[in-house]
N, C-alpha and C. Protein backbone atom coordinates (compact mmCIF):
# COMPACT_ATOMS: atom_id res chain seq x y z
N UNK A 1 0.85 -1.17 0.00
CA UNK A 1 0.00 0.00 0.00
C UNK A 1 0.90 1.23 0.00
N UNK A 2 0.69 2.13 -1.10
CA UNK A 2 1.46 3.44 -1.10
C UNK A 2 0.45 4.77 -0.59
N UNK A 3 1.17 4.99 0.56
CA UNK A 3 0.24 6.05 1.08
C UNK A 3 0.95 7.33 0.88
N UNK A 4 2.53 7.60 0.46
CA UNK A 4 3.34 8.54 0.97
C UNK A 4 2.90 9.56 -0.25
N UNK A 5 2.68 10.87 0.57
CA UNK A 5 2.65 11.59 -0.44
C UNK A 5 3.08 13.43 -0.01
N UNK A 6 4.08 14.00 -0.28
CA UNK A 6 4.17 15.38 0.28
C UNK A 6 4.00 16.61 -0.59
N UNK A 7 3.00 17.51 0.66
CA UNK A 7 2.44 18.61 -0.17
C UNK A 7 2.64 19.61 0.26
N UNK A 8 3.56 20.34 1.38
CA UNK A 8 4.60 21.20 1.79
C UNK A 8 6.36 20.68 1.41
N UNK A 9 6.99 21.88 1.47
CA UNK A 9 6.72 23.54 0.94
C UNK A 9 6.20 22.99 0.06
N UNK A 10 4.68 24.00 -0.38
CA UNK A 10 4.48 23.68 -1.94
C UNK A 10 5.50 24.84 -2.83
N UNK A 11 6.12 25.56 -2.12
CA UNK A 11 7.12 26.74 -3.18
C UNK A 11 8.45 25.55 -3.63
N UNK A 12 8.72 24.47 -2.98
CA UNK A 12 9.64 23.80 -3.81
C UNK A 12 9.04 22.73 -4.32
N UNK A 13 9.19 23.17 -5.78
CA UNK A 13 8.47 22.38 -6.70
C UNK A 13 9.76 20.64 -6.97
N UNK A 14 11.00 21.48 -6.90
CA UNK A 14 11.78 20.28 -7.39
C UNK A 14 11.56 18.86 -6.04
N UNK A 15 11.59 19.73 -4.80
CA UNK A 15 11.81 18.53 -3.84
C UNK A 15 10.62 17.88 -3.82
N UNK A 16 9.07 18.32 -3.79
CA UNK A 16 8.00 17.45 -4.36
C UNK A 16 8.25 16.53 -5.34
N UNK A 17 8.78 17.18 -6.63
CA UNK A 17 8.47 15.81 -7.72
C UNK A 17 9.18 14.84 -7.35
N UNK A 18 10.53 15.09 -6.99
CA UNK A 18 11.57 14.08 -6.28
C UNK A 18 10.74 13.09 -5.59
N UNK A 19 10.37 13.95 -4.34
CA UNK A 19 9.36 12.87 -3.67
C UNK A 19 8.47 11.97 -3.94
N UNK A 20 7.58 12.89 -4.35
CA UNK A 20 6.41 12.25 -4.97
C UNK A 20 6.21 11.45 -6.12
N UNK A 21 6.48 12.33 -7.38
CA UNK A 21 6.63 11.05 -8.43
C UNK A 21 8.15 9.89 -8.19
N UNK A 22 9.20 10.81 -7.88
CA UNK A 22 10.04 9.67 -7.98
C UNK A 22 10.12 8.71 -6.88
N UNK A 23 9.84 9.00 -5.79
CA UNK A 23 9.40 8.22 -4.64
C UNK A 23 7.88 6.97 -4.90
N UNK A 24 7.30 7.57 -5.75
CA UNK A 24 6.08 6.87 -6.39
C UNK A 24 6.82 5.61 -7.13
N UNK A 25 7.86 6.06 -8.31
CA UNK A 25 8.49 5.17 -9.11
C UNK A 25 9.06 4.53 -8.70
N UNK A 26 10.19 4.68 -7.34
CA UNK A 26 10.59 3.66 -6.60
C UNK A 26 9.96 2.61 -6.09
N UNK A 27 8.48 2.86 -5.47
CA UNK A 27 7.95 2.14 -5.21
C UNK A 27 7.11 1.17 -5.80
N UNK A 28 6.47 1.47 -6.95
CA UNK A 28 6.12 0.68 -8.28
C UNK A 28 7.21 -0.19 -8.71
N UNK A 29 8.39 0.20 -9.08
CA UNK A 29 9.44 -0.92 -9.16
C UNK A 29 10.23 -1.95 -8.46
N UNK A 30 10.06 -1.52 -7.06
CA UNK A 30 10.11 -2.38 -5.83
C UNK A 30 9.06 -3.37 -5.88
N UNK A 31 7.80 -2.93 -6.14
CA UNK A 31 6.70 -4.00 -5.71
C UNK A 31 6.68 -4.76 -6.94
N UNK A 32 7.19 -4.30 -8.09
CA UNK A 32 7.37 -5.28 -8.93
C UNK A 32 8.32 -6.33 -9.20
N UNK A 33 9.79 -6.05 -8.71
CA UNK A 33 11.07 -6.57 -8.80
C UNK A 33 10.60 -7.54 -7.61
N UNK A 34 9.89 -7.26 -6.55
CA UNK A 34 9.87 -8.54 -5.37
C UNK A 34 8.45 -9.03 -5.61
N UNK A 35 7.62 -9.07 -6.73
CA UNK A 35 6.81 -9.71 -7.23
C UNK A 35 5.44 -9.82 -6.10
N UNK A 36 5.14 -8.44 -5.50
CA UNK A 36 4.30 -8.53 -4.58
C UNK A 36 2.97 -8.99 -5.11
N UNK A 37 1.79 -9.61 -4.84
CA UNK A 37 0.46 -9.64 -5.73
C UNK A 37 -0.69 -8.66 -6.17
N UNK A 38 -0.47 -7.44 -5.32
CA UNK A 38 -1.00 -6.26 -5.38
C UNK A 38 -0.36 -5.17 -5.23
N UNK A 39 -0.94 -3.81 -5.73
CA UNK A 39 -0.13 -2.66 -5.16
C UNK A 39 -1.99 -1.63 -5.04
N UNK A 40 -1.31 -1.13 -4.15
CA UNK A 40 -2.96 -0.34 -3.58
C UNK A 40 -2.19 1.10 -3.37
N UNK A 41 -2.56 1.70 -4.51
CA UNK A 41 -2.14 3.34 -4.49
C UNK A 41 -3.05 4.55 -4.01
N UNK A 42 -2.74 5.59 -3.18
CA UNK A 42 -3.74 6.32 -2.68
C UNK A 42 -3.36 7.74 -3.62
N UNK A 43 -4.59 7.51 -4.88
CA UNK A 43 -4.21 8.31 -5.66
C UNK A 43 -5.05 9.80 -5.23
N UNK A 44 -5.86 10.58 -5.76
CA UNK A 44 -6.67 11.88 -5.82
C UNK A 44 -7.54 12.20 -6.81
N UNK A 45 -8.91 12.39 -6.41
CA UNK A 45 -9.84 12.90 -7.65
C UNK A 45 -8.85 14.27 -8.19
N UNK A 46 -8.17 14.88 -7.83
CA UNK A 46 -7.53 15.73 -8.17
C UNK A 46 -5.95 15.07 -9.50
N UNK A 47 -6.44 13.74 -9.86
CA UNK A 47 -5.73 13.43 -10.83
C UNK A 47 -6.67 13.43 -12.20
N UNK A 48 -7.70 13.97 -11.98
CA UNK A 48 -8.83 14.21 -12.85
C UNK A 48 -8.34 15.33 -13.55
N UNK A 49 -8.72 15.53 -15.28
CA UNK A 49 -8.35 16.55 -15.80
C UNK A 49 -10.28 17.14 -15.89
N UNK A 50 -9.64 18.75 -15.82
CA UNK A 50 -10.94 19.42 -15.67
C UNK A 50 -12.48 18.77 -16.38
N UNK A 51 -13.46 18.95 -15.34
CA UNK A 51 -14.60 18.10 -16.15
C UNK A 51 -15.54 19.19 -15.63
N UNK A 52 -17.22 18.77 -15.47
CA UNK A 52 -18.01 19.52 -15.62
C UNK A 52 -18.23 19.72 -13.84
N UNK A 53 -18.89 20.84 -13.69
CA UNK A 53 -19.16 21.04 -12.07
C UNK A 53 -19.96 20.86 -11.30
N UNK A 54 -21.26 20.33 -12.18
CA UNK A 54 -22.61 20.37 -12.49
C UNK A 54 -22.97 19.14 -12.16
N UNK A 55 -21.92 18.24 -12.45
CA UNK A 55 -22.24 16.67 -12.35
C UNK A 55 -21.50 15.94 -12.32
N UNK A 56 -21.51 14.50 -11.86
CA UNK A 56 -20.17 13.88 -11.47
C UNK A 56 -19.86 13.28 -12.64
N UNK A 57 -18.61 12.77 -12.66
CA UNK A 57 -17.76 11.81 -13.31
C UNK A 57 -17.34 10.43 -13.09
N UNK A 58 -17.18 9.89 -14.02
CA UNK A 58 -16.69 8.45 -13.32
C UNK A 58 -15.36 8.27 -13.64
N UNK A 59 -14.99 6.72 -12.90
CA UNK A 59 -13.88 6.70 -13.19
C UNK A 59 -13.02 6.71 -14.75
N UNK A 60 -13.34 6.87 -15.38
CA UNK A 60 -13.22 6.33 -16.67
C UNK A 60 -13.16 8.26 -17.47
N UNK A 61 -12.93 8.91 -16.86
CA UNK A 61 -12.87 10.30 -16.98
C UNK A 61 -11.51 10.34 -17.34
N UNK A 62 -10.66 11.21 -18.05
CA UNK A 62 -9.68 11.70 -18.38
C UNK A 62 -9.04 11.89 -17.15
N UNK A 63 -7.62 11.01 -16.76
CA UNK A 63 -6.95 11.19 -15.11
C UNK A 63 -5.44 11.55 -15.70
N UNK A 64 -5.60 12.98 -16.52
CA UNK A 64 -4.47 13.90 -17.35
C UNK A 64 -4.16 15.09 -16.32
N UNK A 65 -4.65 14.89 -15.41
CA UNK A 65 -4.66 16.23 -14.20
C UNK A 65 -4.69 17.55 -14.60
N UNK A 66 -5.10 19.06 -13.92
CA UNK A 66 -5.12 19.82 -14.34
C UNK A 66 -3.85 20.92 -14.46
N UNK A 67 -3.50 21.56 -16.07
CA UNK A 67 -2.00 21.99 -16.02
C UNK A 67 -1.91 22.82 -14.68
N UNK A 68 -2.68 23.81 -14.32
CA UNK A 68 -2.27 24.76 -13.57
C UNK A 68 -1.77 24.06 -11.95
N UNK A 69 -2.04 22.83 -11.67
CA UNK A 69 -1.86 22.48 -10.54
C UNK A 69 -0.73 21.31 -10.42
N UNK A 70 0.20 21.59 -9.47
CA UNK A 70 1.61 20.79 -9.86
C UNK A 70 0.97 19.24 -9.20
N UNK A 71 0.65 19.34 -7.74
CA UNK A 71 -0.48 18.35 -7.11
C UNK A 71 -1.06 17.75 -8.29
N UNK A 72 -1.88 18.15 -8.96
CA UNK A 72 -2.92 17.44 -9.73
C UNK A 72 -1.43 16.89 -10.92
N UNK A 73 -1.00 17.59 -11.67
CA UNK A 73 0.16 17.13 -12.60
C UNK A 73 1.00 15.76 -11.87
N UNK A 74 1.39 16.29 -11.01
CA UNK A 74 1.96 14.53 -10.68
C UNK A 74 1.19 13.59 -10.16
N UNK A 75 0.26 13.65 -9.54
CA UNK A 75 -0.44 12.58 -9.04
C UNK A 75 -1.06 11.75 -10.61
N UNK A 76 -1.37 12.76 -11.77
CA UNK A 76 -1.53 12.15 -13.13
C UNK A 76 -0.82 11.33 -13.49
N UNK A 77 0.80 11.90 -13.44
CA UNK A 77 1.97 11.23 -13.86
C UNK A 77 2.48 9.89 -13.27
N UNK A 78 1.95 9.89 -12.03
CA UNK A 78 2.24 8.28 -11.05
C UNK A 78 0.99 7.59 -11.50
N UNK A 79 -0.28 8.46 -11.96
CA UNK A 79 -1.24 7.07 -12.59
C UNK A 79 -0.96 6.53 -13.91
N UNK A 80 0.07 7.69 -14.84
CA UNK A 80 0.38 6.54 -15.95
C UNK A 80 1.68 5.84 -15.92
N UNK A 81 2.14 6.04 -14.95
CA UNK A 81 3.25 4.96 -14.88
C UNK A 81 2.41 3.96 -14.14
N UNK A 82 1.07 3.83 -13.58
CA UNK A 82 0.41 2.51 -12.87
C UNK A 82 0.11 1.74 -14.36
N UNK A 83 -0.51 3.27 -15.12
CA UNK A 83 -0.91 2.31 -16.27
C UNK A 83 -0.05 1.12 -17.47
N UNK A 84 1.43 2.26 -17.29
CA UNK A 84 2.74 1.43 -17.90
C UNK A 84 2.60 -0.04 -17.30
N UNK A 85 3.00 0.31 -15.79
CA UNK A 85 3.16 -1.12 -15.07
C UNK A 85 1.71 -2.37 -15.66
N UNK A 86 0.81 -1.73 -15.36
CA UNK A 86 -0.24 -2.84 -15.43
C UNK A 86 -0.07 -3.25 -17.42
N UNK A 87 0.08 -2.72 -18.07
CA UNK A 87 0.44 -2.96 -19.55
C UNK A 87 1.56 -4.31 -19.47
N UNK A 88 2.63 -3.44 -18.65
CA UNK A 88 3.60 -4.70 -18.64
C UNK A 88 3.95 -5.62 -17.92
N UNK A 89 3.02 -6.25 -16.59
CA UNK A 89 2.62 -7.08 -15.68
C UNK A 89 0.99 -7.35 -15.10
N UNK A 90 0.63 -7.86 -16.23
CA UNK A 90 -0.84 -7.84 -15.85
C UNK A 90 -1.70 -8.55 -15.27
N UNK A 91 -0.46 -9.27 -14.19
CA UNK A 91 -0.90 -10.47 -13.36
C UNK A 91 -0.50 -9.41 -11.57
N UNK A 92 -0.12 -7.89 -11.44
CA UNK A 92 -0.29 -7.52 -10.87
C UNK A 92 -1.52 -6.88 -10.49
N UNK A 93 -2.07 -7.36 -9.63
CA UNK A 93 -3.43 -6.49 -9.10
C UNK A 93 -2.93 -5.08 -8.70
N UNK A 94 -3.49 -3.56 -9.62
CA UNK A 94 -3.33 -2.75 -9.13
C UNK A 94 -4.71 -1.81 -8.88
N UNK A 95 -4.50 -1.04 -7.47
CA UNK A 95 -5.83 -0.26 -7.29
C UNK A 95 -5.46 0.76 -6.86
N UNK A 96 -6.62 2.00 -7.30
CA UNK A 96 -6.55 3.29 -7.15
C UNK A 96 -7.50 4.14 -6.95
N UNK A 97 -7.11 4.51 -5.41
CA UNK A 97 -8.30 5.27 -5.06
C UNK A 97 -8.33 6.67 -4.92
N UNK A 98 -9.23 7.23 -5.33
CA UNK A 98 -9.54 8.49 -5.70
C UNK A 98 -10.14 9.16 -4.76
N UNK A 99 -9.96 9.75 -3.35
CA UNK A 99 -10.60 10.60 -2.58
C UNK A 99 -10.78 11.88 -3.06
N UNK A 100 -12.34 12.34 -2.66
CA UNK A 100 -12.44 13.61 -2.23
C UNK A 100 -11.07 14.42 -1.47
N UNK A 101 -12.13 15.60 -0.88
CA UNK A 101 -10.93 16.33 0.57
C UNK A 101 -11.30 15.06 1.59
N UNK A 102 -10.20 14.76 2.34
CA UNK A 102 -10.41 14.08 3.61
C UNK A 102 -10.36 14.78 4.56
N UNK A 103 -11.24 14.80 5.83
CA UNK A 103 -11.47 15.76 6.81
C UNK A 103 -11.85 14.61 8.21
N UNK A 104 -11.13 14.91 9.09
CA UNK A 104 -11.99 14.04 10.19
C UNK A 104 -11.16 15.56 11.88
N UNK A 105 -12.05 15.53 12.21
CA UNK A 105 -11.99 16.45 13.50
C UNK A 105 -10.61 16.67 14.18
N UNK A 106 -9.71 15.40 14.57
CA UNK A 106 -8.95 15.45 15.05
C UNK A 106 -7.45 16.68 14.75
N UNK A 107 -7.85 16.74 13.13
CA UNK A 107 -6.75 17.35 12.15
C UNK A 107 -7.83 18.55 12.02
N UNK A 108 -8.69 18.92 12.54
CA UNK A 108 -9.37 20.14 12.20
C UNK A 108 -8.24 21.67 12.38
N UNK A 109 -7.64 21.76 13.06
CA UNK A 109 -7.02 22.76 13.25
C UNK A 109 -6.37 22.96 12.07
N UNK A 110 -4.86 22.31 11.57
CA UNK A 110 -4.01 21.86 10.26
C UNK A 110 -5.14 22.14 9.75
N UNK A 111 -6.65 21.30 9.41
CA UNK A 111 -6.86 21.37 7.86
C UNK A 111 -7.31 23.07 7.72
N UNK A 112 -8.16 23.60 8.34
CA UNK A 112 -8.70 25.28 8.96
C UNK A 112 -7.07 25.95 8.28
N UNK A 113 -6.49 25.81 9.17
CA UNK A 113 -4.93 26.70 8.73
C UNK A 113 -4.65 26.54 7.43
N UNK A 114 -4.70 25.23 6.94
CA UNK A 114 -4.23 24.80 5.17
C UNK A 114 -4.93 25.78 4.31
N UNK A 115 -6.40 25.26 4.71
CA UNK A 115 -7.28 25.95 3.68
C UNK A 115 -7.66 27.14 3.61
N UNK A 116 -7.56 27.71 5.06
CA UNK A 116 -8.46 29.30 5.46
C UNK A 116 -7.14 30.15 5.33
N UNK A 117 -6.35 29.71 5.97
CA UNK A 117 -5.27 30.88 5.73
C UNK A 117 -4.97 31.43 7.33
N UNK A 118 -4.43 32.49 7.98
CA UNK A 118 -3.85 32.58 9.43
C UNK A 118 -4.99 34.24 9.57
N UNK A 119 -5.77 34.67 8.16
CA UNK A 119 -6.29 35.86 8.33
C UNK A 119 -8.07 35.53 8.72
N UNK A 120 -8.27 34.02 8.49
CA UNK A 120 -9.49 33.78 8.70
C UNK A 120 -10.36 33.75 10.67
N UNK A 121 -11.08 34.17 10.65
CA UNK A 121 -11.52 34.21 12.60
C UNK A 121 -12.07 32.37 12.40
N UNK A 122 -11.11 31.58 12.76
CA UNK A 122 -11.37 30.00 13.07
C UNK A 122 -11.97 29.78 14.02
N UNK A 123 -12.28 30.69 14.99
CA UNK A 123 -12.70 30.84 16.37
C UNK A 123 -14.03 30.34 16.08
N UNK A 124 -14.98 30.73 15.27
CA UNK A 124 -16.29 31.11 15.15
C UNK A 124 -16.67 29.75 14.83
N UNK A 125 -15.88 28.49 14.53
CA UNK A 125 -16.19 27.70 13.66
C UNK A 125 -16.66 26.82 15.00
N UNK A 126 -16.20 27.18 15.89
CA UNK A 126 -16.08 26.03 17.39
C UNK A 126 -17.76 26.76 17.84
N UNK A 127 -18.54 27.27 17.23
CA UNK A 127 -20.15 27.90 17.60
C UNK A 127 -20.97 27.83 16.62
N UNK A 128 -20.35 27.34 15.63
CA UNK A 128 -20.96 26.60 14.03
C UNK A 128 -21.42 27.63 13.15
N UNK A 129 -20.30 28.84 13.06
CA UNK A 129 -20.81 30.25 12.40
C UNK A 129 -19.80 30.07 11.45
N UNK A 130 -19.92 30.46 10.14
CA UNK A 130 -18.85 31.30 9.08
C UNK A 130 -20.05 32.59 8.40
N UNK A 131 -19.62 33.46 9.08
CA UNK A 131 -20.39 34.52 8.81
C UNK A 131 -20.16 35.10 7.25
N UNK A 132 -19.33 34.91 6.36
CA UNK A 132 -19.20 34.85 4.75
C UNK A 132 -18.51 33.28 4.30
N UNK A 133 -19.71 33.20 3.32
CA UNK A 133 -18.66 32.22 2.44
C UNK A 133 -18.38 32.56 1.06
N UNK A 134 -17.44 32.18 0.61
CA UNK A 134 -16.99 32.70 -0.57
C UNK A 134 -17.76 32.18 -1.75
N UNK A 135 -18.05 32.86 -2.83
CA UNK A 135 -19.04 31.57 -3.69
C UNK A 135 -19.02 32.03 -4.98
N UNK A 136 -18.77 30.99 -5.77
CA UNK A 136 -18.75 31.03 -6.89
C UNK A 136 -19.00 29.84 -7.90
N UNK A 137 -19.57 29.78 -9.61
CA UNK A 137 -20.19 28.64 -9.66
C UNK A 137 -19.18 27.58 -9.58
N UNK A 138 -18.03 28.22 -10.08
CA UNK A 138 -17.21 26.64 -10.07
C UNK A 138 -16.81 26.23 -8.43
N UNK A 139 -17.01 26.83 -7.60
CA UNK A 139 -16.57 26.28 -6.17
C UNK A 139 -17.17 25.05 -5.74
N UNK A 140 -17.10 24.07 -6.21
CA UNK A 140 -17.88 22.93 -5.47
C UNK A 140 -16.52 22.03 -5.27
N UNK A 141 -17.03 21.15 -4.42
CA UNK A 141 -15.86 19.48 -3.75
C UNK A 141 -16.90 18.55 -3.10
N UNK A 142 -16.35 17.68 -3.37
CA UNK A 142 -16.66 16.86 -2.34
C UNK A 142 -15.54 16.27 -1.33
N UNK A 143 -16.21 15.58 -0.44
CA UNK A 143 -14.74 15.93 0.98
C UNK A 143 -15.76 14.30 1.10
N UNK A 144 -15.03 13.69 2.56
CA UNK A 144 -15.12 12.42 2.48
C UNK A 144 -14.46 12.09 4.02
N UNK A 145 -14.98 11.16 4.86
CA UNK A 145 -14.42 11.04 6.70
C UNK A 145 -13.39 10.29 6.38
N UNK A 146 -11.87 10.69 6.99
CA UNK A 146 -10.92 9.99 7.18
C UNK A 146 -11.03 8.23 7.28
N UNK A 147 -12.22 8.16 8.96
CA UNK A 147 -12.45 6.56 8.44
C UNK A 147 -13.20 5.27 7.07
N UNK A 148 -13.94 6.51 6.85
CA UNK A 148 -14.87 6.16 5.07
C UNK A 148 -13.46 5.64 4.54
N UNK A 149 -12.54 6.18 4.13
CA UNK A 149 -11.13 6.30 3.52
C UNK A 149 -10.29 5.31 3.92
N UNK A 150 -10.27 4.98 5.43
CA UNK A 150 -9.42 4.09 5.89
C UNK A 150 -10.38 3.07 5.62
N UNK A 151 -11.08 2.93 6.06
CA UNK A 151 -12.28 1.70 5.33
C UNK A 151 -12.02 1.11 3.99
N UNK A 152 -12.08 2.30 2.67
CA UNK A 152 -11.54 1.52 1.35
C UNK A 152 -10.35 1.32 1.18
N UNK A 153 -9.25 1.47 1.65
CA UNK A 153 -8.03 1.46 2.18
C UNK A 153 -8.17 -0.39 2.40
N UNK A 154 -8.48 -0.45 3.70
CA UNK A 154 -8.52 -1.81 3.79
C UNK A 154 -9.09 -2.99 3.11
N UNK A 155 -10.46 -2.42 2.63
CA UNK A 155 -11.14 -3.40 1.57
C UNK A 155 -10.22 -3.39 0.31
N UNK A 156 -9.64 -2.61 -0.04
CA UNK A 156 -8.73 -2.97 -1.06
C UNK A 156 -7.40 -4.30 -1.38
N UNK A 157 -7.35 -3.70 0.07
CA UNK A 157 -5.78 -4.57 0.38
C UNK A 157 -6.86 -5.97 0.22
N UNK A 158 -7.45 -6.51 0.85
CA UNK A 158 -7.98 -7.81 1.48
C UNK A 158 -8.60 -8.31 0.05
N UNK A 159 -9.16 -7.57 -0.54
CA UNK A 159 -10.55 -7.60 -1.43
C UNK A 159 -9.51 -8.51 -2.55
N UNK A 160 -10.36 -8.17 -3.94
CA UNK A 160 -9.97 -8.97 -5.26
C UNK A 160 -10.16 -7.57 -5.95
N UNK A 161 -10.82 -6.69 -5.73
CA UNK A 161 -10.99 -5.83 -6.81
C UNK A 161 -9.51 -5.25 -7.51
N UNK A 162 -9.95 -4.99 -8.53
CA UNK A 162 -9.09 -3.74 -9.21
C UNK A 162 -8.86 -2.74 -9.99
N UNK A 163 -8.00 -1.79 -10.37
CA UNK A 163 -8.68 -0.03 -11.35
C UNK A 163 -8.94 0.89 -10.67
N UNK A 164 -9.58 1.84 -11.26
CA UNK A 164 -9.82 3.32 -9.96
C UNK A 164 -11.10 3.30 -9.55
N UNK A 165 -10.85 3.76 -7.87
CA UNK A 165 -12.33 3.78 -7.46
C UNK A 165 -12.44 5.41 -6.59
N UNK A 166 -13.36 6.02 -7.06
CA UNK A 166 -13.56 7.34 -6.59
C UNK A 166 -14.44 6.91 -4.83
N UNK A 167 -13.83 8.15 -4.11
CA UNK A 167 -14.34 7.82 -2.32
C UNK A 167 -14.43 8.89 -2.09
N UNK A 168 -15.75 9.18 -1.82
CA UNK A 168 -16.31 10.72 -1.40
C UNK A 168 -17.64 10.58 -1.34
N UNK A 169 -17.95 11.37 -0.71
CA UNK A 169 -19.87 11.04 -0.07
C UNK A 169 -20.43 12.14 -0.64
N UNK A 170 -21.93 11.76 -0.34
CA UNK A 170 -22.66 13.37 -0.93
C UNK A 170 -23.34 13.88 0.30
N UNK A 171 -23.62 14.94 0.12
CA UNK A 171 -23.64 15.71 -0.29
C UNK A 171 -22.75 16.51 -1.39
N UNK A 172 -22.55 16.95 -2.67
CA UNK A 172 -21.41 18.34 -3.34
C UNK A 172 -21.82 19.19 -2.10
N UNK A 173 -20.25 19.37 -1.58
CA UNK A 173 -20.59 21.27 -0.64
C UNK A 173 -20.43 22.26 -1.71
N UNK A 174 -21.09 22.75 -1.62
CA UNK A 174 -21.02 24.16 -2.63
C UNK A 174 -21.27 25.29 -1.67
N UNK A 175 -21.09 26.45 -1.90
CA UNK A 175 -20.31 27.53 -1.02
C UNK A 175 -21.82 28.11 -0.41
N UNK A 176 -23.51 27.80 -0.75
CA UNK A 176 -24.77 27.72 -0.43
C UNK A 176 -24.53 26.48 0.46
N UNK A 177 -24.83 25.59 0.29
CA UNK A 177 -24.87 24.66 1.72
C UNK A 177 -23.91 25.20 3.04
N UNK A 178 -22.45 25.05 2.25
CA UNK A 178 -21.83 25.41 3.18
C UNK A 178 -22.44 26.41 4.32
N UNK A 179 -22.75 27.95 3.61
CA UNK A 179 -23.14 28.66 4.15
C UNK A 179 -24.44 28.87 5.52
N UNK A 180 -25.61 28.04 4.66
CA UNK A 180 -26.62 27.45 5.55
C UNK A 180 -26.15 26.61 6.44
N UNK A 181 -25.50 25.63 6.51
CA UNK A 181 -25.06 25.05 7.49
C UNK A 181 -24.29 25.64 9.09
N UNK A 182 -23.81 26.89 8.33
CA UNK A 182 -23.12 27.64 9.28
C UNK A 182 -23.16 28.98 9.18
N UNK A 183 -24.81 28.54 8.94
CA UNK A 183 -25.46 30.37 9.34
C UNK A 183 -24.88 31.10 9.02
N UNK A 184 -24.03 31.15 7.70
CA UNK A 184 -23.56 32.83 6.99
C UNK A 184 -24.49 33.20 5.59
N UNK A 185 -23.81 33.56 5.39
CA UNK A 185 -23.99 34.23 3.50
C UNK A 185 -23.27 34.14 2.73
N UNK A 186 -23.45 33.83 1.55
CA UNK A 186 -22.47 33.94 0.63
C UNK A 186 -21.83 35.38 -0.05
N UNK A 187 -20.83 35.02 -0.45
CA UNK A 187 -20.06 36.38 -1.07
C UNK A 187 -19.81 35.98 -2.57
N UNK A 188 -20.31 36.34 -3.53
CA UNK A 188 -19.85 36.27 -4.88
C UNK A 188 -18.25 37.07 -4.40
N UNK A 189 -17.49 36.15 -5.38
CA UNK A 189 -16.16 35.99 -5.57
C UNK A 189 -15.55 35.34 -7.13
N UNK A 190 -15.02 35.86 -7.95
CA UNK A 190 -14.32 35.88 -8.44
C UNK A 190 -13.57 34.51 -8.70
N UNK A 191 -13.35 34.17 -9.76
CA UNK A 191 -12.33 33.05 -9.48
C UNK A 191 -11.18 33.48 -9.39
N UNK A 192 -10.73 34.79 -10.43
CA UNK A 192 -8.81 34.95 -9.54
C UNK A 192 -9.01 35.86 -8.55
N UNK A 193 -9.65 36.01 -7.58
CA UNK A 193 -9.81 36.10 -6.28
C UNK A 193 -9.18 35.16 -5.58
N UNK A 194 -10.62 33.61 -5.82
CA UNK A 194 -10.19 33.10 -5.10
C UNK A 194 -8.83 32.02 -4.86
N UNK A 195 -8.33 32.39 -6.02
CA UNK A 195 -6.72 31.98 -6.37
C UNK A 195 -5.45 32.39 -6.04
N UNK A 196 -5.61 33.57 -5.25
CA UNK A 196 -4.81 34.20 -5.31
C UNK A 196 -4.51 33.68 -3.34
N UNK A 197 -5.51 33.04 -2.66
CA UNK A 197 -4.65 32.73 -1.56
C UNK A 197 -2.87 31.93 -1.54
């Protein structure tokens, strides 16, 4: 099971790919040279190349990642070297799972800081308020509980299945639910607005 994956500093781009894809490739060739029977990769719907916002996708969607995002670009690039491998060992079981955001309470602080930034009042969130949310049409995700995740995690390893499997629940949050949920309003925003965190 390849879980390793690093996404700080994101300003050094070289020591990521190092990591990540080539740390990816090491490990694809390891599990092949010692002839393991599976390899269970924890890939990202974010290896998805842009699709519609409106409605979901399946697996079988273009997983070319999107240029502007180095994240989404390599996590693409370690799924076609899965695809190389499975071309040229096709008695390896390989699987790939595609999470949403993963979120579970414990990491609430980290994930708040990742995403909100050090200018956001996090305070408010512990009384179930975000008094603006940012909104715009393309803002939607889906997010998904750490244990949901560790769950297909394990059915993988144990299971027979194999190929990509997308893991994320519904509700789509879109920046309206969000908002209702936590008694704010929305703020039309911009998309290079909201890019520019």
């Amino acid at each position: 099971m390849h879980l390793a994956w690093q996404i700080q500093p994101s300003h050094d781009r070289r020591t990521l790919y190092r990591t990540n894809v080539g740390g990816s490739r090491a490990v694809i060739e390891a599990a092949v040279r010692v002839g393991v029977p599976a390899l269970v990769y924890a890939s990202s719907v974010g290896t998805y190349a842009p699709g519609p916002k409106n409605q979901p996708v399946s697996e079988n969607w273009p997983a070319t990642g999107v240029e502007t995002s180095s994240y989404s670009r390599d996590k693409a690039e370690v799924e076609a070297l899965l695809d190389g491998v499975q071309r040229e060992h096709p008695k390896l079981r390989v699987v790939r799972l595609r999470p949403g955001l993963i979120f579970q309470r414990e990491a609430g602080t980290e994930i708040s800081r990742y995403f909100l930034g050090p200018l956001v009042p996090v305070r408010l969130l512990r009384y179930g308020r975000i008094p603006l949310v940012p909104s715009n049409r393309r803002l939607r995700m889906q997010a998904v509980h750490a244990d949901d995740v560790a769950d297909a995690y394990a059915r993988a390893v144990v299971g027979d299945a194999s190929g990509a499997f997308n893991v994320a629940a519904d509700p789509v949050l879109t920046p309206e639910l969000v908002a209702r949920h936590f008694h704010g309003w929305t703020l039309p925003v911009a998309v290079p607005v909201l890019r520019r965190r």
